[in-house]
Protein backbone atom coordinates (compact mmCIF):
# COMPACT_ATOMS: atom_id res chain seq x y z
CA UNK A 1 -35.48 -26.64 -40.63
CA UNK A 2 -34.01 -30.33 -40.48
CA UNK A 3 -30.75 -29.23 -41.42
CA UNK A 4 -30.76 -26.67 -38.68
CA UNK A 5 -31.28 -29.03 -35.96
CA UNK A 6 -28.34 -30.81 -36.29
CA UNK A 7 -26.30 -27.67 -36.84
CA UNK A 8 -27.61 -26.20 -33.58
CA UNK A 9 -26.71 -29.78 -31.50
CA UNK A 10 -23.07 -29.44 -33.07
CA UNK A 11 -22.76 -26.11 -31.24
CA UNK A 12 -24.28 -26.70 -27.77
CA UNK A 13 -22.13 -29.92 -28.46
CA UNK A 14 -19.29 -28.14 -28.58
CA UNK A 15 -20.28 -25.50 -25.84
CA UNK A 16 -20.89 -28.21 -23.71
CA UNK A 17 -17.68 -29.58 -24.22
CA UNK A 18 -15.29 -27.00 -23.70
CA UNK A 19 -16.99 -26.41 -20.38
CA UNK A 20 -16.72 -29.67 -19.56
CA UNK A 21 -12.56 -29.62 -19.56
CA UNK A 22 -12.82 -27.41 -16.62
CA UNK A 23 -11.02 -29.03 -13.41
CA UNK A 24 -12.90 -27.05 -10.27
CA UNK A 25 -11.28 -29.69 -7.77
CA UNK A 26 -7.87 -28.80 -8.85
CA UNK A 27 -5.97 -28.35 -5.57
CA UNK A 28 -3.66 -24.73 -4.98
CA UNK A 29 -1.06 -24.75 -2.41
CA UNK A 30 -1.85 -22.90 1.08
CA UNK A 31 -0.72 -19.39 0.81
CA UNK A 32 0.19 -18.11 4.32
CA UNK A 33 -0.79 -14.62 4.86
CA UNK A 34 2.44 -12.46 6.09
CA UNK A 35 2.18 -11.17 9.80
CA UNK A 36 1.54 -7.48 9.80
CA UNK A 37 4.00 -5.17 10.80
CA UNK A 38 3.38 -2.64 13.43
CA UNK A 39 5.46 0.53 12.46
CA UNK A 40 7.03 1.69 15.51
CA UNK A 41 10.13 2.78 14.61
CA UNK A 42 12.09 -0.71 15.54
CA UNK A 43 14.50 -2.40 13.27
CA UNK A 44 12.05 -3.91 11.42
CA UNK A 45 10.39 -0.88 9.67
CA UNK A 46 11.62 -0.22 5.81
CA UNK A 47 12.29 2.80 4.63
CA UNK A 48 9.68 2.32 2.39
CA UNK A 49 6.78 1.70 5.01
CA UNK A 50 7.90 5.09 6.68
CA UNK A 51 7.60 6.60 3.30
CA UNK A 52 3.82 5.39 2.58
CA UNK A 53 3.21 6.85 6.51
CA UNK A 54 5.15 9.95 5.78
CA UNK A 55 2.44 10.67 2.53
CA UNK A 56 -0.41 9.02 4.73
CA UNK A 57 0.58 11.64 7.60
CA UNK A 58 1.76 14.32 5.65
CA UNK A 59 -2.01 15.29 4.17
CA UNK A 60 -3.62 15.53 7.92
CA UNK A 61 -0.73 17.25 9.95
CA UNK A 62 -0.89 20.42 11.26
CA UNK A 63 2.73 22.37 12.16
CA UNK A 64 2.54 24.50 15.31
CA UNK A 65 4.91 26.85 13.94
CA UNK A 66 3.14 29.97 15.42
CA UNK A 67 3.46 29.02 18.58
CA UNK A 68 6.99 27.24 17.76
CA UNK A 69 8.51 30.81 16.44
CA UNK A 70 6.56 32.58 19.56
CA UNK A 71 8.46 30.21 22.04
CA UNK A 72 12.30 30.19 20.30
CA UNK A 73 11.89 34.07 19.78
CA UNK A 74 10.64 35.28 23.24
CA UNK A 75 11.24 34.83 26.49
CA UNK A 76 8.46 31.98 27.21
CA UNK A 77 10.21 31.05 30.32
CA UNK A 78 6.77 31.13 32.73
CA UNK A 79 4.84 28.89 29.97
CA UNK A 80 3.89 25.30 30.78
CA UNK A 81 5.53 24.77 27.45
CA UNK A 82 7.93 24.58 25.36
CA UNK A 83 9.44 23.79 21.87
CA UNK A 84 11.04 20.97 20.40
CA UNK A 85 12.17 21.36 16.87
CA UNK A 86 13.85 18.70 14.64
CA UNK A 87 16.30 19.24 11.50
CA UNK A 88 16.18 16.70 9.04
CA UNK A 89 19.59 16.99 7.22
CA UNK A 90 19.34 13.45 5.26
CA UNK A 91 17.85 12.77 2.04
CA UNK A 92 15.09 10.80 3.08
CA UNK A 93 11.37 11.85 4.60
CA UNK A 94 11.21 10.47 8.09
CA UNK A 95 8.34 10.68 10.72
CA UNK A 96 9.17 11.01 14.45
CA UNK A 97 7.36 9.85 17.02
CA UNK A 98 7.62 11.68 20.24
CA UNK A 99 5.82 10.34 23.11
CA UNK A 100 6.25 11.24 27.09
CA UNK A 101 3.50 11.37 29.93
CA UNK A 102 -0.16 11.87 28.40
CA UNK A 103 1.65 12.86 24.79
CA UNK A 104 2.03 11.22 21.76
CA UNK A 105 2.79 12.60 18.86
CA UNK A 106 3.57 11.94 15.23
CA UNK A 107 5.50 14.66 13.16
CA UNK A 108 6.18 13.72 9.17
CA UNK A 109 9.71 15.51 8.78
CA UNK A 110 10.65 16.00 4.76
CA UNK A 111 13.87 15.20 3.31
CA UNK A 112 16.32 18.59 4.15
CA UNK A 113 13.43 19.95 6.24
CA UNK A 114 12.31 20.71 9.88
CA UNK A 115 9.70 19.60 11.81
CA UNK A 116 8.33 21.46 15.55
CA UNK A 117 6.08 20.37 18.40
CA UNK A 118 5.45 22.18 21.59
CA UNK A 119 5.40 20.13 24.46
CA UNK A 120 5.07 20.38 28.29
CA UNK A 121 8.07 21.42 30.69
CA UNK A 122 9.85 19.34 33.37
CA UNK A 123 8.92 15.85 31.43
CA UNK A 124 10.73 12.70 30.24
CA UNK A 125 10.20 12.59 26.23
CA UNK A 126 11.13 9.37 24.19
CA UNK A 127 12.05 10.58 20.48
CA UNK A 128 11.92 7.66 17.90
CA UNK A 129 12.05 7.63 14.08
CA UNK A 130 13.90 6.06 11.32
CA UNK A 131 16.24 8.05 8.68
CA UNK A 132 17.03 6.16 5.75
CA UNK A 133 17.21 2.63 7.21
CA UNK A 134 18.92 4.08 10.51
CA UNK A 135 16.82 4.33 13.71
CA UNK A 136 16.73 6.70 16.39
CA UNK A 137 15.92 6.57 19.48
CA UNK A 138 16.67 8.73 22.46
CA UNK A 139 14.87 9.57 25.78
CA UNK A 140 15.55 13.53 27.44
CA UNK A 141 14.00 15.44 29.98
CA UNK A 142 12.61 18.41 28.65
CA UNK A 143 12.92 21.72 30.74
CA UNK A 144 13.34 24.43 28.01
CA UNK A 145 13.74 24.18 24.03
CA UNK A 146 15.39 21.62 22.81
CA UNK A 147 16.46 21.39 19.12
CA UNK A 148 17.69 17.30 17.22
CA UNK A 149 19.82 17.34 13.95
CA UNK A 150 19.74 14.10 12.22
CA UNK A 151 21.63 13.29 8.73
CA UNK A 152 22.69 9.92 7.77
C-alpha cells in the first residue's frame, strides 16, 4: 500500500500538470461578422446565392400551368387576368421576381426551362432576376399575355 501512494501522487502530478499548461487568457483577434445580403436581384447577388434560393424555392412552388395553358389557348379576353410566361434559354436556374400593385411573386425558372404566372390586366409589372451573373430587370404594362426569353 506504501508503494501505491506515491505511484498514485505521480499521476494526479502529472494530470495536474498538463492541465496546468493551458493559457485561457490567450487573446483571438475580433472577427467581424459579414453584413448579410438581401437577395433582390441587384448586382450584388452570386449566382450561387440564387442557386441555394432556386433549391430553397423550388420544393414549395406551385406552377399555375392549368390556368396558364387555359389563358394562351382560349380566348380569355373578358378575364381579369392574364398570363405571363418566361423561357429560360441559359444554362443556369434563375428565379424571377415579378412584383406590380398588390403582387409579388417569386417563380424558380430551371436551366432550359419555362416558368408561368397569371397576373391581373391593365397593370405596371417590374420583372427582376439574375441569369448566370447577368441581371434583368424590366418594367411593362400588362394588358394581355406577355411571353420573356432570356439566354446569356
Amino acid at each position: 500500500m506504501k508503494k501505491l501512494l506515491p505511484f498514485s501522487l505521480a499521476i494526479i502530478a502529472l494530470l495536474m500538470d498538463s492541465c496546468g499548461s493551458i493559457n485561457y487568457n490567450k487573446k483571438y483577434p475580433e472577427r467581424k461578422p459579414s453584413p448579410p445580403s438581401a437577395n433582390t436581384g441587384s448586382r450584388n447577388t452570386s449566382a450561387s446565392q440564387v442557386e441555394r434560393e432556386y433549391q430553397a424555392l423550388i420544393k414549395t412552388y406551385k406552377p399555375e400551368t392549368a390556368e396558364v395553358l387555359t389563358d394562351l389557348l382560349n380566348d380569355s379576353s373578358d378575364s381579369p387576368k392574364t398570363s405571363i410566361t418566361v423561357e429560360n434559354n441559359s444554362r443556369c436556374n434563375m428565379v424571377l421576381t415579378i412584383s406590380g400593385t398588390n403582387y409579388f411573386k417569386k417563380i424558380p425558372i430551371g436551366a432550359n426551362k419555362i416558368g408561368s404566372a397569371m397576373v391581373l390586366k391593365n397593370q405596371n409589372y417590374n420583372f427582376s432576376g439574375m441569369v448566370c451573373n447577368s441581371v434583368y430587370q424590366k418594367t411593362k404594362f400588362i394588358t394581355s399575355s406577355y411571353h420573356i426569353t432570356l439566354s446569356n
